[in-house]
C-alpha atoms as a PDB file:
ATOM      1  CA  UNK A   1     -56.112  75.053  62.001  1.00  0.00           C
ATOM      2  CA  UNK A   2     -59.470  75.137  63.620  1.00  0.00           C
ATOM      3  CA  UNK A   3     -62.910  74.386  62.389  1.00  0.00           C
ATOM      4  CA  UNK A   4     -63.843  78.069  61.624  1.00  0.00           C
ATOM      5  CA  UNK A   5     -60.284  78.535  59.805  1.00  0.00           C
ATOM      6  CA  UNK A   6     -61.712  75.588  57.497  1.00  0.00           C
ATOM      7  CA  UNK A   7     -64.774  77.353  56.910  1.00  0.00           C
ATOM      8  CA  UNK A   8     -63.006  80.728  55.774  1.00  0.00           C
ATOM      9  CA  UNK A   9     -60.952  78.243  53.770  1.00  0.00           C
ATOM     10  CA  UNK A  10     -64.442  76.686  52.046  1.00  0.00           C
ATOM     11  CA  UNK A  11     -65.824  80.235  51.533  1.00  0.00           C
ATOM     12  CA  UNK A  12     -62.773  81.713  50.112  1.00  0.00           C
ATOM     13  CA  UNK A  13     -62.366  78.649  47.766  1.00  0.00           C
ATOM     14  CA  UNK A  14     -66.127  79.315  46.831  1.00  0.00           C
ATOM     15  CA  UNK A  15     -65.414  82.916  45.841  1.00  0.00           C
ATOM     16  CA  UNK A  16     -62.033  82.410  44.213  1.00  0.00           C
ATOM     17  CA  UNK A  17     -64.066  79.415  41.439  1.00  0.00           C
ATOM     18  CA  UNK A  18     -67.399  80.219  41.798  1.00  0.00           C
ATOM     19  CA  UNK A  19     -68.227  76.710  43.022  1.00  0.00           C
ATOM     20  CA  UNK A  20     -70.448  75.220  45.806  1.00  0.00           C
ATOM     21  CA  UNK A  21     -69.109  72.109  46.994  1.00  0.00           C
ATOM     22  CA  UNK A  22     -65.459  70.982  47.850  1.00  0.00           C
ATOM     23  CA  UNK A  23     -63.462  68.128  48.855  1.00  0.00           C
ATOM     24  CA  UNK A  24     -61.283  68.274  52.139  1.00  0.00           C
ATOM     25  CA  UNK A  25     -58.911  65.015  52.069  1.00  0.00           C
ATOM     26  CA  UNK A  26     -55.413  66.302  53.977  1.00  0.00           C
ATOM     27  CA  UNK A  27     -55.726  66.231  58.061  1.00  0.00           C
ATOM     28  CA  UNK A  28     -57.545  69.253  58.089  1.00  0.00           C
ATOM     29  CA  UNK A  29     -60.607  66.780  57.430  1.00  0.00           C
ATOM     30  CA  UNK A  30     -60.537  65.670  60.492  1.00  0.00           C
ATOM     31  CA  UNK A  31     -63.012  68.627  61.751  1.00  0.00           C
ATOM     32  CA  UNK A  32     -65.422  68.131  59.314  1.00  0.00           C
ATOM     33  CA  UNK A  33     -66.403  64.878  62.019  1.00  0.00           C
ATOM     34  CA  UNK A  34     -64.527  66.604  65.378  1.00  0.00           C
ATOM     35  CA  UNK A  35     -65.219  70.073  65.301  1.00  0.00           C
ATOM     36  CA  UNK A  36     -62.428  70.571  68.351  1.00  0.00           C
ATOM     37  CA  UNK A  37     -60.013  67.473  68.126  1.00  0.00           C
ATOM     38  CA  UNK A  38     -57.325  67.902  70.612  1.00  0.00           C
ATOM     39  CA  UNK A  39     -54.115  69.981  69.377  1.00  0.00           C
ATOM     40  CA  UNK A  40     -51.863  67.514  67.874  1.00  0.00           C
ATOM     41  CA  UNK A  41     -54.894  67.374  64.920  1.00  0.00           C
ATOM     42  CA  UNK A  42     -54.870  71.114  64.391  1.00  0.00           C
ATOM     43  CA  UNK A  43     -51.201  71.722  63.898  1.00  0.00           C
ATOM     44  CA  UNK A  44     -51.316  71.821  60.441  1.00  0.00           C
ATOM     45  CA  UNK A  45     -51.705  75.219  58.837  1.00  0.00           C
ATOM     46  CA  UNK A  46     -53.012  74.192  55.118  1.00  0.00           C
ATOM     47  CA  UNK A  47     -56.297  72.382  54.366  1.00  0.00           C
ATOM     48  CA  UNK A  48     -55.824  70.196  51.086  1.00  0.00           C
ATOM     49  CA  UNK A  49     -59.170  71.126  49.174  1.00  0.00           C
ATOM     50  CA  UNK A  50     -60.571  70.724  46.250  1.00  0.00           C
ATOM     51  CA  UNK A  51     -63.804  71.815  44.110  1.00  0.00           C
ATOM     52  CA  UNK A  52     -65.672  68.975  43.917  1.00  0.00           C
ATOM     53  CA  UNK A  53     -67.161  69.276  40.134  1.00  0.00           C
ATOM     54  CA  UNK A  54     -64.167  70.682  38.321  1.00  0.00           C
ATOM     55  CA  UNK A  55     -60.847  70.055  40.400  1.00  0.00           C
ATOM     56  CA  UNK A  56     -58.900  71.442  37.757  1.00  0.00           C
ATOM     57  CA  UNK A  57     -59.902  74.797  39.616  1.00  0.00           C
ATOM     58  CA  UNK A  58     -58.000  73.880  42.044  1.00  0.00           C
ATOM     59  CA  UNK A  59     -54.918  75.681  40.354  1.00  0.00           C
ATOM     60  CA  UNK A  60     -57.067  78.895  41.150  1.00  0.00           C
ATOM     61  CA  UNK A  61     -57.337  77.898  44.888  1.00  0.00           C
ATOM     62  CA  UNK A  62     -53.542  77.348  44.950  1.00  0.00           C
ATOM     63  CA  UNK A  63     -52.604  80.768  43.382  1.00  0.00           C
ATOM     64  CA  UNK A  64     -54.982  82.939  45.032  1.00  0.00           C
ATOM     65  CA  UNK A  65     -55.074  81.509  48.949  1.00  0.00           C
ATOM     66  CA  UNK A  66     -52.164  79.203  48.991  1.00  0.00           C
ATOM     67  CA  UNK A  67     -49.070  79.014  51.059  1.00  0.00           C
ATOM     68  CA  UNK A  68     -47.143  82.374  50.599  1.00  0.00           C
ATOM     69  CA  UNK A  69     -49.893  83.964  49.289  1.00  0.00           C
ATOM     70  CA  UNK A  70     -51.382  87.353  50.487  1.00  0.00           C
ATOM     71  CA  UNK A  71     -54.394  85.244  52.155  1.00  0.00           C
ATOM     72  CA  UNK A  72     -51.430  83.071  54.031  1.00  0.00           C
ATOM     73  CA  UNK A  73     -49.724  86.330  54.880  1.00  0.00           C
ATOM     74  CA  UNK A  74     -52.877  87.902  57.138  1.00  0.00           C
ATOM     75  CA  UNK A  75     -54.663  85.018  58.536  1.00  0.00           C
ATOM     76  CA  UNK A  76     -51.243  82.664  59.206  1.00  0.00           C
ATOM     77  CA  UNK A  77     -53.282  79.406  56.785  1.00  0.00           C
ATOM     78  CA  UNK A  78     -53.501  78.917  53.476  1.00  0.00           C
ATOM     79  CA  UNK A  79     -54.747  76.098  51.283  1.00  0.00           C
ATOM     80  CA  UNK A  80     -53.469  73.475  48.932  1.00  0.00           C
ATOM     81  CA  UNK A  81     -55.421  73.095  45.808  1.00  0.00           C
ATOM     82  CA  UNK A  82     -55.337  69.613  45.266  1.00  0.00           C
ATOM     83  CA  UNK A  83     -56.692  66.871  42.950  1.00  0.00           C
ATOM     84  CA  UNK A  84     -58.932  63.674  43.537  1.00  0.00           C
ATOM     85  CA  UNK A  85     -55.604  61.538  42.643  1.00  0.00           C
ATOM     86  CA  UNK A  86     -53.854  62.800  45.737  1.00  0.00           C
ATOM     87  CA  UNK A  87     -55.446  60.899  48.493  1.00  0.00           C
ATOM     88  CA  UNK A  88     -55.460  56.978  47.671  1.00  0.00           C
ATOM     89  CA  UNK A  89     -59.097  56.050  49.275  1.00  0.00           C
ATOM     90  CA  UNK A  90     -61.089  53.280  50.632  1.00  0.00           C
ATOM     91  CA  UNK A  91     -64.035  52.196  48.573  1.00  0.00           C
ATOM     92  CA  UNK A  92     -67.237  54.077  48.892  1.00  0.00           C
ATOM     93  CA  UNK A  93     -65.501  56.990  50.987  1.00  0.00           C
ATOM     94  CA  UNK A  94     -67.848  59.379  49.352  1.00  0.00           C
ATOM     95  CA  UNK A  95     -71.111  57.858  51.520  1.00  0.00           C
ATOM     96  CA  UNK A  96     -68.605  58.445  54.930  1.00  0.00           C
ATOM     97  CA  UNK A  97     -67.919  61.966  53.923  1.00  0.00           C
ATOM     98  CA  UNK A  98     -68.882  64.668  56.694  1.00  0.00           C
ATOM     99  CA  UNK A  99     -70.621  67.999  55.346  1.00  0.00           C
ATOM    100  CA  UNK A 100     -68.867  71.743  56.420  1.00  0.00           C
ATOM    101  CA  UNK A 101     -71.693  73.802  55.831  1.00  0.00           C
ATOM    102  CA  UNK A 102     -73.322  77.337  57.349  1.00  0.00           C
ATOM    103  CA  UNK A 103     -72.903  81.040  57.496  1.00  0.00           C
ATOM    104  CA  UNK A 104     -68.953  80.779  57.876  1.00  0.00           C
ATOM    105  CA  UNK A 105     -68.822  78.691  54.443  1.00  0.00           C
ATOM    106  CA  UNK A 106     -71.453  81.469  52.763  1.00  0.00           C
ATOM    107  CA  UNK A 107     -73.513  78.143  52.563  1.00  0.00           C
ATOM    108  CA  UNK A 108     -70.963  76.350  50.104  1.00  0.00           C
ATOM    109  CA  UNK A 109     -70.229  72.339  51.438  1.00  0.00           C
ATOM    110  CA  UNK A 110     -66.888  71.671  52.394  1.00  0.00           C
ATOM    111  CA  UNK A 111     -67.216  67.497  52.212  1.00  0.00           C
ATOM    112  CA  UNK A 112     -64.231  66.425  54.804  1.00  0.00           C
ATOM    113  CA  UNK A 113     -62.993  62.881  54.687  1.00  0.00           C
ATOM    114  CA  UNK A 114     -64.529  60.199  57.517  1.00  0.00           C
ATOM    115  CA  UNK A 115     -61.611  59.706  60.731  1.00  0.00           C
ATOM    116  CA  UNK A 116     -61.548  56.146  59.124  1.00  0.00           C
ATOM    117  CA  UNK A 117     -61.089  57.038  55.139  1.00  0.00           C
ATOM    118  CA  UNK A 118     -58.360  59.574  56.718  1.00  0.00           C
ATOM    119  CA  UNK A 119     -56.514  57.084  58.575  1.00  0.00           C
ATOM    120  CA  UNK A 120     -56.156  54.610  55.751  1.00  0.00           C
ATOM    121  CA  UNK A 121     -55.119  57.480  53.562  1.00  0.00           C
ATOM    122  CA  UNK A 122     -52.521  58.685  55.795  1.00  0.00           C
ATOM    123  CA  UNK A 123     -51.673  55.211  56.820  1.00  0.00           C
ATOM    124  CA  UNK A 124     -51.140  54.470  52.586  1.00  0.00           C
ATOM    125  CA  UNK A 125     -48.582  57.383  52.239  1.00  0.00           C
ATOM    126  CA  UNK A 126     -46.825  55.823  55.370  1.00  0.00           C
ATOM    127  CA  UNK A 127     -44.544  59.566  55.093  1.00  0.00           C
ATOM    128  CA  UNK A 128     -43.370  60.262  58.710  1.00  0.00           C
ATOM    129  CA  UNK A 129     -46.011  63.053  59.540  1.00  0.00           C
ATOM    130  CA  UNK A 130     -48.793  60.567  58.334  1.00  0.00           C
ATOM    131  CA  UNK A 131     -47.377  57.952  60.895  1.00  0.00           C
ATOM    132  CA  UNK A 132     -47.458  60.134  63.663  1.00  0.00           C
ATOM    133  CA  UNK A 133     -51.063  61.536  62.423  1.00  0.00           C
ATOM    134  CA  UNK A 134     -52.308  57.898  62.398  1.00  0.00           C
ATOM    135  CA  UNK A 135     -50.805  56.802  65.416  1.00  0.00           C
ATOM    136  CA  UNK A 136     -52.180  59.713  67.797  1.00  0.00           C
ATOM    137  CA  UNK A 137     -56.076  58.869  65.918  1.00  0.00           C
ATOM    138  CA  UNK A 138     -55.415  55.501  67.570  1.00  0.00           C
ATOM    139  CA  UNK A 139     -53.892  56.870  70.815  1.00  0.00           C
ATOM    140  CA  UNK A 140     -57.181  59.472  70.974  1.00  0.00           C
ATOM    141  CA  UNK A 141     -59.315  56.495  69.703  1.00  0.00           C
ATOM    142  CA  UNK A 142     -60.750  58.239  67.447  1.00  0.00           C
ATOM    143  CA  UNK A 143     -60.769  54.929  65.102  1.00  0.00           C
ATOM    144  CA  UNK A 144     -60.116  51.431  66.428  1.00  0.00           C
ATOM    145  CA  UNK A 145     -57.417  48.481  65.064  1.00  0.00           C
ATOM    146  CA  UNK A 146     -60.467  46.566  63.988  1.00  0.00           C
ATOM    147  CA  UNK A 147     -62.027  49.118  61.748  1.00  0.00           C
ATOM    148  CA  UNK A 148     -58.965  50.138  60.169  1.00  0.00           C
ATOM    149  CA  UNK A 149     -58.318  46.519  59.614  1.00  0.00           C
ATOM    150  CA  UNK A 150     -61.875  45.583  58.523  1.00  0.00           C
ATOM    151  CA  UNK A 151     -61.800  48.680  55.927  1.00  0.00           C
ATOM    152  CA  UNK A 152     -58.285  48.224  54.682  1.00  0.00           C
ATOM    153  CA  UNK A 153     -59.145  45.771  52.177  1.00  0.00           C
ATOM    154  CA  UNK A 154     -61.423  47.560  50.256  1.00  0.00           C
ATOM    155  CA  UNK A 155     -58.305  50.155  49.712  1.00  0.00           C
ATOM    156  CA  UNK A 156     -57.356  50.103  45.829  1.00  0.00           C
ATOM    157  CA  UNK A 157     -54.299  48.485  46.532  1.00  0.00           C
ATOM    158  CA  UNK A 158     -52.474  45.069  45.257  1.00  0.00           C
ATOM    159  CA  UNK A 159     -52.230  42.486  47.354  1.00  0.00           C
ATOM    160  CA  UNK A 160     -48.606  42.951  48.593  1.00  0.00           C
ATOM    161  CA  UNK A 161     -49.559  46.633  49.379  1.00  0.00           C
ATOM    162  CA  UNK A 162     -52.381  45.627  51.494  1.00  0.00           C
ATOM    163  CA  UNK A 163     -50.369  43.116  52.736  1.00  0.00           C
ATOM    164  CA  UNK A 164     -47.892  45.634  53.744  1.00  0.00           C
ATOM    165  CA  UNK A 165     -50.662  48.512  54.847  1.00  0.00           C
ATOM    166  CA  UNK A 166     -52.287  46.172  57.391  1.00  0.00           C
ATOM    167  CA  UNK A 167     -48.901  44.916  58.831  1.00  0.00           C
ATOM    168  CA  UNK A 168     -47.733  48.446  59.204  1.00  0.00           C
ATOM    169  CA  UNK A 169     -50.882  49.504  60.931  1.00  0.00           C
ATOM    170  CA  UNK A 170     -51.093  46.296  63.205  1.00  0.00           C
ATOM    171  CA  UNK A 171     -47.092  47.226  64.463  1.00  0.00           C
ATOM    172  CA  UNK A 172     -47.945  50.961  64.759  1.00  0.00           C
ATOM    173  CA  UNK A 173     -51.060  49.243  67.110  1.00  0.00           C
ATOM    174  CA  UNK A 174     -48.100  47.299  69.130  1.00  0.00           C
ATOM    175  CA  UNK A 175     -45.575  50.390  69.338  1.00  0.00           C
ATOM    176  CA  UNK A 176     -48.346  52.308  71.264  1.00  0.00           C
ATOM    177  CA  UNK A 177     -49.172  49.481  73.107  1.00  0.00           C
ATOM    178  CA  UNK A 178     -45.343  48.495  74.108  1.00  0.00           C
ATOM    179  CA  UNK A 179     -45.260  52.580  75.269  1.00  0.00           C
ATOM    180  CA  UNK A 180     -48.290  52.289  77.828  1.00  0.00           C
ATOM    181  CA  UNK A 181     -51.520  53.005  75.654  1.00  0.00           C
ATOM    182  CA  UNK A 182     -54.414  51.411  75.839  1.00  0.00           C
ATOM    183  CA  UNK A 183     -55.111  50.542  72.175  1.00  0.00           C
ATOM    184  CA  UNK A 184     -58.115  48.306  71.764  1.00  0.00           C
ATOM    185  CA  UNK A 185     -58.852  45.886  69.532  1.00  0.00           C
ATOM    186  CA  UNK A 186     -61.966  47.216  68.967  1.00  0.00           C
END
């Protein structure tokens, strides 16, 4: 997906619920803060969104531009209408959020998830496809060990599961390191 596929995305979302402001939170946030992240970010074909101040619309989203749909059909994206449960997410993401906004959105805000709030998200859902997700955003630095480190405690986890979180991320660190990247610290 690229950054002006989001944007129909936003504006289609806007039109199908009559709201102004979404939330972006699946990997397709990533170009709310890198407008042209190299390919491996831009793979995925859905954008998980959300309307901002009444996600129960999302339903509508799902239906009317989600996958199989007619929108899917002609433009080869659709999106995932999605709730604010479905990303587990760092304390105070909402102040690291990046703003999707112009003539391609029809002026509605697409809010898309901080590289860092991503990460940690991805990194908490530890399915394969996050794994690889997180471990080319370290490989493209695009986030450091240290600030996924620094931030991971303020994830609303228990302590075992933060326990486990940072040791995953720390060997997914080592892996790329033990293949020939330069990972730093940070």
């Amino acid at each position: 997906m690229t950054r002006e596929e989001l944007e129909h995305i936003i504006r289609a979302s806007g039109d199908i619920t009559d709201q102004y402001e979404f939330v972006i939170v699946g990997s397709q946030a990533i170009l709310g803060s890198v407008p042209n992240p190299e390919a491996v970010f831009t793979v995925s074909m859905e954008a998980d969104i959300y309307p901002k101040d009444a996600p129960e619309l999302a339903e509508k989203i799902d239906g009317a531009i989600g996958e199989g749909s007619q929108f899917h059909d002609t433009y080869g994206y659709y999106a995932q209408g999605v709730g604010p449960e479905t990303a587990t997410l760092p304390k105070d993401w909402q102040s690291r959020v990046h703003k999707v906004q112009g003539r391609n959105t029809n002026q509605r805000i697409g809010y898309c998830l901080d590289v860092i709030d991503l990460f940690l998200s991805k990194a908490t859902a530890n399915r394969e496809k996050d794994r690889e997700f997180c471990a080319a955003l370290l490989e493209h630095r695009y986030i450091t060990l240290a600030q996924a480190l620094d931030l991971a405690p303020s994830m609303p986890l228990e302590r075992a599961e933060l326990r486990a979180l940072r040791a995953r991320i720390r060997r997914w660190a080592k892996a790329l390191r033990d293949a020939g990247q330069v990972i730093p610290d940070v």
